[in-house]
PDB file of N, CA and C in Angstrom:
ATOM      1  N   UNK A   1     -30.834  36.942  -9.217  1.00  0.00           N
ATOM      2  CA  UNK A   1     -30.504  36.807 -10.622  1.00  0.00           C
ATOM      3  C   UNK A   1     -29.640  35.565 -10.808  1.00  0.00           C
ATOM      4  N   UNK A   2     -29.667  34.518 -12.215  1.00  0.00           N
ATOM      5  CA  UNK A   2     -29.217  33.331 -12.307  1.00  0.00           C
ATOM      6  C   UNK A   2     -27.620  33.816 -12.532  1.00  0.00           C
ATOM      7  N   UNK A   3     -26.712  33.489 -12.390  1.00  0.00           N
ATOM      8  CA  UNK A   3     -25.636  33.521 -12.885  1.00  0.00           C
ATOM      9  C   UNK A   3     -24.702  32.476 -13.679  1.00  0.00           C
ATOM     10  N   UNK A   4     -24.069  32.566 -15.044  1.00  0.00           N
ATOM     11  CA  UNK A   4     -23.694  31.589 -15.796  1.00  0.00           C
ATOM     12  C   UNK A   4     -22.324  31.462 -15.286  1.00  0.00           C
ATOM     13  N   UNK A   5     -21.991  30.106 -15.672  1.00  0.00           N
ATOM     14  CA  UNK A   5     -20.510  29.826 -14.755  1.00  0.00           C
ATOM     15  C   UNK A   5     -19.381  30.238 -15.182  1.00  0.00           C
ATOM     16  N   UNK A   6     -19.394  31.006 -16.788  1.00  0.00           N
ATOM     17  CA  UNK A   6     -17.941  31.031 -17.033  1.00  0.00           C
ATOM     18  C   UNK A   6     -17.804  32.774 -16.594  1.00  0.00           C
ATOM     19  N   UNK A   7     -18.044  34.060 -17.145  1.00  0.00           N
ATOM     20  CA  UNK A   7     -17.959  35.227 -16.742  1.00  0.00           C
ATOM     21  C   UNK A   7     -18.624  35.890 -15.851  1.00  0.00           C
ATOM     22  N   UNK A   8     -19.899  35.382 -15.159  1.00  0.00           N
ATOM     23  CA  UNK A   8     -20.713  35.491 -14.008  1.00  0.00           C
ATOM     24  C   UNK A   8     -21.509  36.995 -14.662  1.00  0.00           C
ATOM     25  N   UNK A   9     -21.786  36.847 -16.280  1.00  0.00           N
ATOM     26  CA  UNK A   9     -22.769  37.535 -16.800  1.00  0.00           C
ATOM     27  C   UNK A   9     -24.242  36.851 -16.577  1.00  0.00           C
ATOM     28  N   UNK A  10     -25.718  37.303 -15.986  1.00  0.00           N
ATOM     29  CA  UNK A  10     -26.742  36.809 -15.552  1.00  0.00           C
ATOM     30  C   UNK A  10     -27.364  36.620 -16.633  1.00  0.00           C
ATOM     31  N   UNK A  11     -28.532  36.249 -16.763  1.00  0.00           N
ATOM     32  CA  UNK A  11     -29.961  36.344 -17.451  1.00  0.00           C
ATOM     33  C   UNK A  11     -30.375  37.214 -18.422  1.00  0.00           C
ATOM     34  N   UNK A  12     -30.519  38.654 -17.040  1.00  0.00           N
ATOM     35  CA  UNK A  12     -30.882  39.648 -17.485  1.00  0.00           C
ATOM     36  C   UNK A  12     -29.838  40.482 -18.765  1.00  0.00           C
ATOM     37  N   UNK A  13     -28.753  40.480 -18.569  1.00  0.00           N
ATOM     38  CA  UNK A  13     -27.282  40.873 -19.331  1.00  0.00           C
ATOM     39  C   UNK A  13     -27.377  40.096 -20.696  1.00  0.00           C
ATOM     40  N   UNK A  14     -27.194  38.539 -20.561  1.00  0.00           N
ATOM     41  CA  UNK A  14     -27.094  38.237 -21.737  1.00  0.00           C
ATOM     42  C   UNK A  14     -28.614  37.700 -22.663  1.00  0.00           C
ATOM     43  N   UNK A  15     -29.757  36.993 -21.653  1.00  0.00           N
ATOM     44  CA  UNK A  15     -30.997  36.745 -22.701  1.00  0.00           C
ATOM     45  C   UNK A  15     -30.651  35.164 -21.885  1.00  0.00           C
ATOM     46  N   UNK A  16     -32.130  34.851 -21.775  1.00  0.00           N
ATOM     47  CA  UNK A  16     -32.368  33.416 -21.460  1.00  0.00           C
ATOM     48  C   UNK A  16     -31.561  32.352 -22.449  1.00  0.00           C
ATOM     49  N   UNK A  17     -31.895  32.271 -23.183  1.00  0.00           N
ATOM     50  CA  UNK A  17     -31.462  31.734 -24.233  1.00  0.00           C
ATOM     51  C   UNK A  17     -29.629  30.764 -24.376  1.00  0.00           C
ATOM     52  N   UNK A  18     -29.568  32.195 -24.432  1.00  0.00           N
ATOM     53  CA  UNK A  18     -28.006  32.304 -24.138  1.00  0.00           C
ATOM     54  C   UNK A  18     -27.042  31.708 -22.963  1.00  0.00           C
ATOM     55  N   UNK A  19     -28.214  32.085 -21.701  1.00  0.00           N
ATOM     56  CA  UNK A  19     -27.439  31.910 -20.630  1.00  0.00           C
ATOM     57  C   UNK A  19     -27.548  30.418 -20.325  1.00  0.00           C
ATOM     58  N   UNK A  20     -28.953  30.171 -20.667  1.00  0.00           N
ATOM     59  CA  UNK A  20     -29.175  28.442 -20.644  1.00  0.00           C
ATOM     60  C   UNK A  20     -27.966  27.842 -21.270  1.00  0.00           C
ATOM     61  N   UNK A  21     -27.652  28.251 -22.555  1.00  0.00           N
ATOM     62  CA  UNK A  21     -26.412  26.852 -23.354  1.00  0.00           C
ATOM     63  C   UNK A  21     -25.422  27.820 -22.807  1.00  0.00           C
ATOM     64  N   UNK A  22     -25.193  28.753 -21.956  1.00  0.00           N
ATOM     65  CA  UNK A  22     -23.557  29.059 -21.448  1.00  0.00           C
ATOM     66  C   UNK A  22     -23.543  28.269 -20.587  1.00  0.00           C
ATOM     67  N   UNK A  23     -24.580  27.767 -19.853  1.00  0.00           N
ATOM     68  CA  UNK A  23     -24.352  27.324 -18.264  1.00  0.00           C
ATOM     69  C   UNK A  23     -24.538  26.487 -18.215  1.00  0.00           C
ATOM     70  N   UNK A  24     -24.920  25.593 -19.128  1.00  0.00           N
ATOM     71  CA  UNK A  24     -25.502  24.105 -19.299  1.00  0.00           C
ATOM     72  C   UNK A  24     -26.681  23.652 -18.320  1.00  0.00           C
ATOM     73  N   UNK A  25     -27.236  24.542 -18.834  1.00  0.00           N
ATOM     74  CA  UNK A  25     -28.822  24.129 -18.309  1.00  0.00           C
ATOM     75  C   UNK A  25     -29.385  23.334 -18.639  1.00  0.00           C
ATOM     76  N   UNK A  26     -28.941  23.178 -20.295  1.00  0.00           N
ATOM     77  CA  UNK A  26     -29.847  22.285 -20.977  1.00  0.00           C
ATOM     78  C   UNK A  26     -29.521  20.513 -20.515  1.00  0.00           C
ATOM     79  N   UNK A  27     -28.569  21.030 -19.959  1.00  0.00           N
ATOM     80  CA  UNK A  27     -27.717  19.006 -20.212  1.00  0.00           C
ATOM     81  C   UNK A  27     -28.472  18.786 -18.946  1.00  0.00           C
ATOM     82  N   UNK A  28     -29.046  19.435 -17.545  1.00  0.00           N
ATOM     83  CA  UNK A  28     -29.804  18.939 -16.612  1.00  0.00           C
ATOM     84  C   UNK A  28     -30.894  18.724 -17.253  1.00  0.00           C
ATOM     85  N   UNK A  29     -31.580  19.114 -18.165  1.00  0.00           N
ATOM     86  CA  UNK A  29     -32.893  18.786 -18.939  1.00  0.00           C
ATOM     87  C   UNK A  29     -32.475  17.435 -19.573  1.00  0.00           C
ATOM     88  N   UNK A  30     -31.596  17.429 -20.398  1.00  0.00           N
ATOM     89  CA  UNK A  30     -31.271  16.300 -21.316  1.00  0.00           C
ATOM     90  C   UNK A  30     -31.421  14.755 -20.012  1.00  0.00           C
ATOM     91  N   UNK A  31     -30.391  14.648 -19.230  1.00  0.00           N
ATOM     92  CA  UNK A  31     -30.210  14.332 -18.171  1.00  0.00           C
ATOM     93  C   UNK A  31     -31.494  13.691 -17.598  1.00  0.00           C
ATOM     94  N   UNK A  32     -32.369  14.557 -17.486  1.00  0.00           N
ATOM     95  CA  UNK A  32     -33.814  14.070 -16.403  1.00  0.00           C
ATOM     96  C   UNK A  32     -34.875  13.387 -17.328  1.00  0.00           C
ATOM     97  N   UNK A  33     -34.259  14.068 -18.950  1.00  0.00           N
ATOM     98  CA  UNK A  33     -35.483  13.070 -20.029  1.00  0.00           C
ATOM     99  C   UNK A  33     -34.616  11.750 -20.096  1.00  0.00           C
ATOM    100  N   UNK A  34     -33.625  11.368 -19.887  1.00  0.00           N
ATOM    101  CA  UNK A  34     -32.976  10.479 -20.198  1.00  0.00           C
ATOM    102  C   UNK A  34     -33.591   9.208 -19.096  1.00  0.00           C
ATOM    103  N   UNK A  35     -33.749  10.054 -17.429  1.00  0.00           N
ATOM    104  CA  UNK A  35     -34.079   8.681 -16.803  1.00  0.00           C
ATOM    105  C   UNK A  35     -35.815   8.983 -16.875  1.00  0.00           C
ATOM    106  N   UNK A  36     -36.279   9.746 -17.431  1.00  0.00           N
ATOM    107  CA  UNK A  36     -37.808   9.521 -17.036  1.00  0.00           C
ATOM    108  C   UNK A  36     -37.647   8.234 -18.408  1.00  0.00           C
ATOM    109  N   UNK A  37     -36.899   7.973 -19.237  1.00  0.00           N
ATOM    110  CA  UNK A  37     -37.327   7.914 -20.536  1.00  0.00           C
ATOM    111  C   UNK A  37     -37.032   5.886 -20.203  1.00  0.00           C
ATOM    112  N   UNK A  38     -35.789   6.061 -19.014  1.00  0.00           N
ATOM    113  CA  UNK A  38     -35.169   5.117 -18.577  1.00  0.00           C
ATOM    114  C   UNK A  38     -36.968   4.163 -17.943  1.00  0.00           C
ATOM    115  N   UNK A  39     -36.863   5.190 -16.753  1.00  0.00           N
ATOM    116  CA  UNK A  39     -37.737   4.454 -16.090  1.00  0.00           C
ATOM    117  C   UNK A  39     -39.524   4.335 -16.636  1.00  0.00           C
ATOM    118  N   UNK A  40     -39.588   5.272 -17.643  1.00  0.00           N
ATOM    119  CA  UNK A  40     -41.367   4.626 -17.911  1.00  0.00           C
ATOM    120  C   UNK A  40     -40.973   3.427 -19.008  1.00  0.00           C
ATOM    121  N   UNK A  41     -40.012   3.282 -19.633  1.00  0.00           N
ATOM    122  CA  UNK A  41     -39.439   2.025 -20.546  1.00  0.00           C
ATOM    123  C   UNK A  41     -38.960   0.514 -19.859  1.00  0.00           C
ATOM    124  N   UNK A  42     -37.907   0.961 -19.440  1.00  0.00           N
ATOM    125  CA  UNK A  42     -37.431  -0.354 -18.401  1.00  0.00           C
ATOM    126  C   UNK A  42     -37.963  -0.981 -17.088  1.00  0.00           C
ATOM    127  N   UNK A  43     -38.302   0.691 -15.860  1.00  0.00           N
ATOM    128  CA  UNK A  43     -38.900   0.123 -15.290  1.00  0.00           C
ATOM    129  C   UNK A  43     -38.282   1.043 -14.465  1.00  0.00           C
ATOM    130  N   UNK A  44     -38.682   1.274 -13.015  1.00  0.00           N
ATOM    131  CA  UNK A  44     -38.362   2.283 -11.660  1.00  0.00           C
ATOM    132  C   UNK A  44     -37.628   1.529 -10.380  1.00  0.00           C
ATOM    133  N   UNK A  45     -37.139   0.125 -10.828  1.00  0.00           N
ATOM    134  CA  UNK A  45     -36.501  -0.330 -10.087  1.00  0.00           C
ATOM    135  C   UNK A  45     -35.768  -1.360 -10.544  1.00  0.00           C
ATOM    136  N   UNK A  46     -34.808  -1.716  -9.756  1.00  0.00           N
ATOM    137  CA  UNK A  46     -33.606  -3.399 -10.477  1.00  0.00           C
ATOM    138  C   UNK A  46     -33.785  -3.706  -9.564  1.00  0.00           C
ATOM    139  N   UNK A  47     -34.202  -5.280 -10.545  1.00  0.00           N
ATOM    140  CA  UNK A  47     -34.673  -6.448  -9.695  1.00  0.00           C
ATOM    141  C   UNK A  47     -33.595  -7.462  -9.401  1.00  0.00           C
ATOM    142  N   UNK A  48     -32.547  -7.237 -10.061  1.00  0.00           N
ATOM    143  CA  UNK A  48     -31.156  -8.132  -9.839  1.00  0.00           C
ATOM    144  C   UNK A  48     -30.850  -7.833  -7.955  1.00  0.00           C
ATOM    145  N   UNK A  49     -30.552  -8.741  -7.376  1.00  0.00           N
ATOM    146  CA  UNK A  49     -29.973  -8.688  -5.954  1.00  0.00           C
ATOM    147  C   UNK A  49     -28.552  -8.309  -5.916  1.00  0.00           C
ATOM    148  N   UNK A  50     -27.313  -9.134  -6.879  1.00  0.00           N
ATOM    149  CA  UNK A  50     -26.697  -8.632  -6.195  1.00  0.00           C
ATOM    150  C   UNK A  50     -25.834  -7.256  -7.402  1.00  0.00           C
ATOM    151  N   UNK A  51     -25.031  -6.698  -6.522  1.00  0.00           N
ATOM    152  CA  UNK A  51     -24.545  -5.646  -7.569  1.00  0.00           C
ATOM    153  C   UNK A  51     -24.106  -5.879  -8.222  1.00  0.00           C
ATOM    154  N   UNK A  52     -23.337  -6.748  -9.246  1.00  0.00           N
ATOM    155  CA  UNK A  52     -22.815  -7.496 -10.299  1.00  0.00           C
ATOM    156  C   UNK A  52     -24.575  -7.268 -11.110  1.00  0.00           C
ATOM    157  N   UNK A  53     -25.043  -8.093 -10.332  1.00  0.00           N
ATOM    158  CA  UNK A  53     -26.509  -8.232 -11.152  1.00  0.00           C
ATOM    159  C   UNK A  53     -27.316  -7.081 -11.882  1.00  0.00           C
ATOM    160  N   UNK A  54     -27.111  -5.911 -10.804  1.00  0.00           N
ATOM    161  CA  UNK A  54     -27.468  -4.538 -11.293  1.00  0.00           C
ATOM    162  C   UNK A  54     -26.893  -4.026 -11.754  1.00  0.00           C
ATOM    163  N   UNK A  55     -25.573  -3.422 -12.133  1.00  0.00           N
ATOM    164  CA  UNK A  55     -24.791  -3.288 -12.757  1.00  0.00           C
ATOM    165  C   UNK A  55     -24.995  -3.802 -14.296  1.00  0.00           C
ATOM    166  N   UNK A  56     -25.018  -5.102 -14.681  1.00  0.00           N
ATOM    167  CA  UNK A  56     -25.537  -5.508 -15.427  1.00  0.00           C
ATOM    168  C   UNK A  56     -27.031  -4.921 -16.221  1.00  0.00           C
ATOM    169  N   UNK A  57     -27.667  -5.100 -15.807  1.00  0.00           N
ATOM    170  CA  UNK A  57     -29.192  -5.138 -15.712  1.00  0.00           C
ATOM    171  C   UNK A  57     -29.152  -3.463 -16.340  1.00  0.00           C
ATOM    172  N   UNK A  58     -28.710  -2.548 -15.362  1.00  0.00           N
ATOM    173  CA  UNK A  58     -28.258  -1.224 -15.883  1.00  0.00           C
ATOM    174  C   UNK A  58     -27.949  -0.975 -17.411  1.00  0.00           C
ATOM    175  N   UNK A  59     -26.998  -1.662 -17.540  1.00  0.00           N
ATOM    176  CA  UNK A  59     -25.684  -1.840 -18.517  1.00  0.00           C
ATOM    177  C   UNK A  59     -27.217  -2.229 -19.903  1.00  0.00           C
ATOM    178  N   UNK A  60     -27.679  -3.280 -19.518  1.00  0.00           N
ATOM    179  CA  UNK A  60     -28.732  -3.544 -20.519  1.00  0.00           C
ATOM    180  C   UNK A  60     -29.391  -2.909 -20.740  1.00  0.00           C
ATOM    181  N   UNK A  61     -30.436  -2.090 -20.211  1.00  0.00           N
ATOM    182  CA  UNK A  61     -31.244  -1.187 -19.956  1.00  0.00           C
ATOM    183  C   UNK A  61     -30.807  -0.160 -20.875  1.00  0.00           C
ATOM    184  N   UNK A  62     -29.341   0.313 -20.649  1.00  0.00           N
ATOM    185  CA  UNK A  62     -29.392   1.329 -21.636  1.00  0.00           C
ATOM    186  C   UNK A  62     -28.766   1.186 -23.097  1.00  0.00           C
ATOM    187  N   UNK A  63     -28.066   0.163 -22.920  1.00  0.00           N
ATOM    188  CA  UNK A  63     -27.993  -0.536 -24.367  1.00  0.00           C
ATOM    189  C   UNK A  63     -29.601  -0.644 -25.262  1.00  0.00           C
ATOM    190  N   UNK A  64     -30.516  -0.883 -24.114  1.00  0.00           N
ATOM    191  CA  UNK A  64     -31.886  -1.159 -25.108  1.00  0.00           C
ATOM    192  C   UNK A  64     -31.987   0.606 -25.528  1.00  0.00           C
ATOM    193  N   UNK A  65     -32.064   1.290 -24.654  1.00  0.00           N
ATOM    194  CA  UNK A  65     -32.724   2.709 -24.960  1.00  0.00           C
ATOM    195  C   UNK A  65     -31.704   3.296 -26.220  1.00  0.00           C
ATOM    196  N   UNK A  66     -30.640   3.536 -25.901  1.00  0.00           N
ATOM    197  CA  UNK A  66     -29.740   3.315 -27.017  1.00  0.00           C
ATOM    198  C   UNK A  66     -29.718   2.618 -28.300  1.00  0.00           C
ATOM    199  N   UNK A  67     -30.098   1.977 -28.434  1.00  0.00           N
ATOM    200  CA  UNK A  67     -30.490   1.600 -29.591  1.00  0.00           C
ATOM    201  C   UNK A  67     -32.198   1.718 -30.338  1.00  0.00           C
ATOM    202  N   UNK A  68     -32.876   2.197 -29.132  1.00  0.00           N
ATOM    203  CA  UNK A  68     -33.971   2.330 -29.798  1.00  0.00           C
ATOM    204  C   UNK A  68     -34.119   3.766 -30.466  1.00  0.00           C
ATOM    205  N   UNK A  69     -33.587   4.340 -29.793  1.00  0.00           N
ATOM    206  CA  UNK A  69     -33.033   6.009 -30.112  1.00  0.00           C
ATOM    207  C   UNK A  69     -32.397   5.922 -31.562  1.00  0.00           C
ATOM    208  N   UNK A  70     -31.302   5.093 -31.608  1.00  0.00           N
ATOM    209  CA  UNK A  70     -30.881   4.935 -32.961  1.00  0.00           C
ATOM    210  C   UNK A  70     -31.789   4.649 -34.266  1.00  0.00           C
ATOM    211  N   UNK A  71     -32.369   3.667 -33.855  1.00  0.00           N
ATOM    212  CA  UNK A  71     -33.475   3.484 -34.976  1.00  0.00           C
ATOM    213  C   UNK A  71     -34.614   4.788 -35.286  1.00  0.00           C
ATOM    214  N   UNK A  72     -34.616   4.868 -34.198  1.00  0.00           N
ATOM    215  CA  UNK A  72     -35.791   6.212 -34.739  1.00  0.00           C
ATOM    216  C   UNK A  72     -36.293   7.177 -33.522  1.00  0.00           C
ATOM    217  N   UNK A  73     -35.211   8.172 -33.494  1.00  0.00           N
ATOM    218  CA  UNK A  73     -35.276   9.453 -32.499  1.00  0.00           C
ATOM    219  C   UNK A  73     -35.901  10.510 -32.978  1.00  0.00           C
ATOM    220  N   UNK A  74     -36.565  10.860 -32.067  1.00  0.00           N
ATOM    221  CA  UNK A  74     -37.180  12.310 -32.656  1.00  0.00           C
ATOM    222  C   UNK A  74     -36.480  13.493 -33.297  1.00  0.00           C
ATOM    223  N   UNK A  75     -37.261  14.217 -34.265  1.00  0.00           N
ATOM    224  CA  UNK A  75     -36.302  14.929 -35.082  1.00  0.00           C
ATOM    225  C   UNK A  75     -36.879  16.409 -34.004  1.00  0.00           C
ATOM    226  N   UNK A  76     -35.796  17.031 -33.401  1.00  0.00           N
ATOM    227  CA  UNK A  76     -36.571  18.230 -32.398  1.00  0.00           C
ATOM    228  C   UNK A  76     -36.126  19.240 -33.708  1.00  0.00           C
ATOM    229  N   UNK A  77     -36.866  20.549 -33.641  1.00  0.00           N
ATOM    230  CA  UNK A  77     -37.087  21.869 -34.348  1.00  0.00           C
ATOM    231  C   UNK A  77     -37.408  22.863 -33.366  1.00  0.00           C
ATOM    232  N   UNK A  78     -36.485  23.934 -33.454  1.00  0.00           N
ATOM    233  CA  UNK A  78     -36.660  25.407 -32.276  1.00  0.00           C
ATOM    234  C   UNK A  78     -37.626  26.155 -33.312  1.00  0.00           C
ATOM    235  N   UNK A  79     -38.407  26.429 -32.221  1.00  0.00           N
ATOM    236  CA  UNK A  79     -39.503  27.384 -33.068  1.00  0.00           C
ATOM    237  C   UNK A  79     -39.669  28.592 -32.386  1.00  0.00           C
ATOM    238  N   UNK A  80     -39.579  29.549 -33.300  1.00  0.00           N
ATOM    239  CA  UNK A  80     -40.311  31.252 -32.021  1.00  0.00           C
ATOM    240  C   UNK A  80     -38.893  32.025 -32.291  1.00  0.00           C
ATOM    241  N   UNK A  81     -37.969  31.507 -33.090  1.00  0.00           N
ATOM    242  CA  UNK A  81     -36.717  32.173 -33.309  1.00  0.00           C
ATOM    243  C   UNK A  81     -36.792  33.380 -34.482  1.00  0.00           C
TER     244      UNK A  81
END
């Protein structure tokens, strides 16, 4: 059984739902769309050599995604509630 981190109430006790935003499940989701979103956009590797360079390059990368998000992010809607 999953257990949530703050009262070590499970799944079954409180409802999927629930236990996902107690335990922050969701932010590992948020998290993994963030670099798939990174890498099919920017790219799956830095081409800068040295770390100054990547660092950089990084730094840009998400300044672009960041702002493209701003202009026009998807509007999400929970459905089945």
């Amino acid at each position: 059984m999953f257990r949530s981190r703050g009262d070590g109430r499970g799944v079954n006790e409180i409802g999927r739902r629930r236990w996902k935003k107690e335990s922050g499940y969701h932010r590992q989701g948020a998290v993994e769309n963030a670099f798939f979103r990174y890498k099919s956009i920017i790219g799956d590797r830095l081409r800068a050599r040295s770390v100054t360079g990547q660092e950089t390059e990084a730094a840009i990368g998400c300044n672009i995604l960041n702002r493209m998000f701003e202009l026009g992010g998807p509007t999400s809607v929970a459905i089945g509630r």
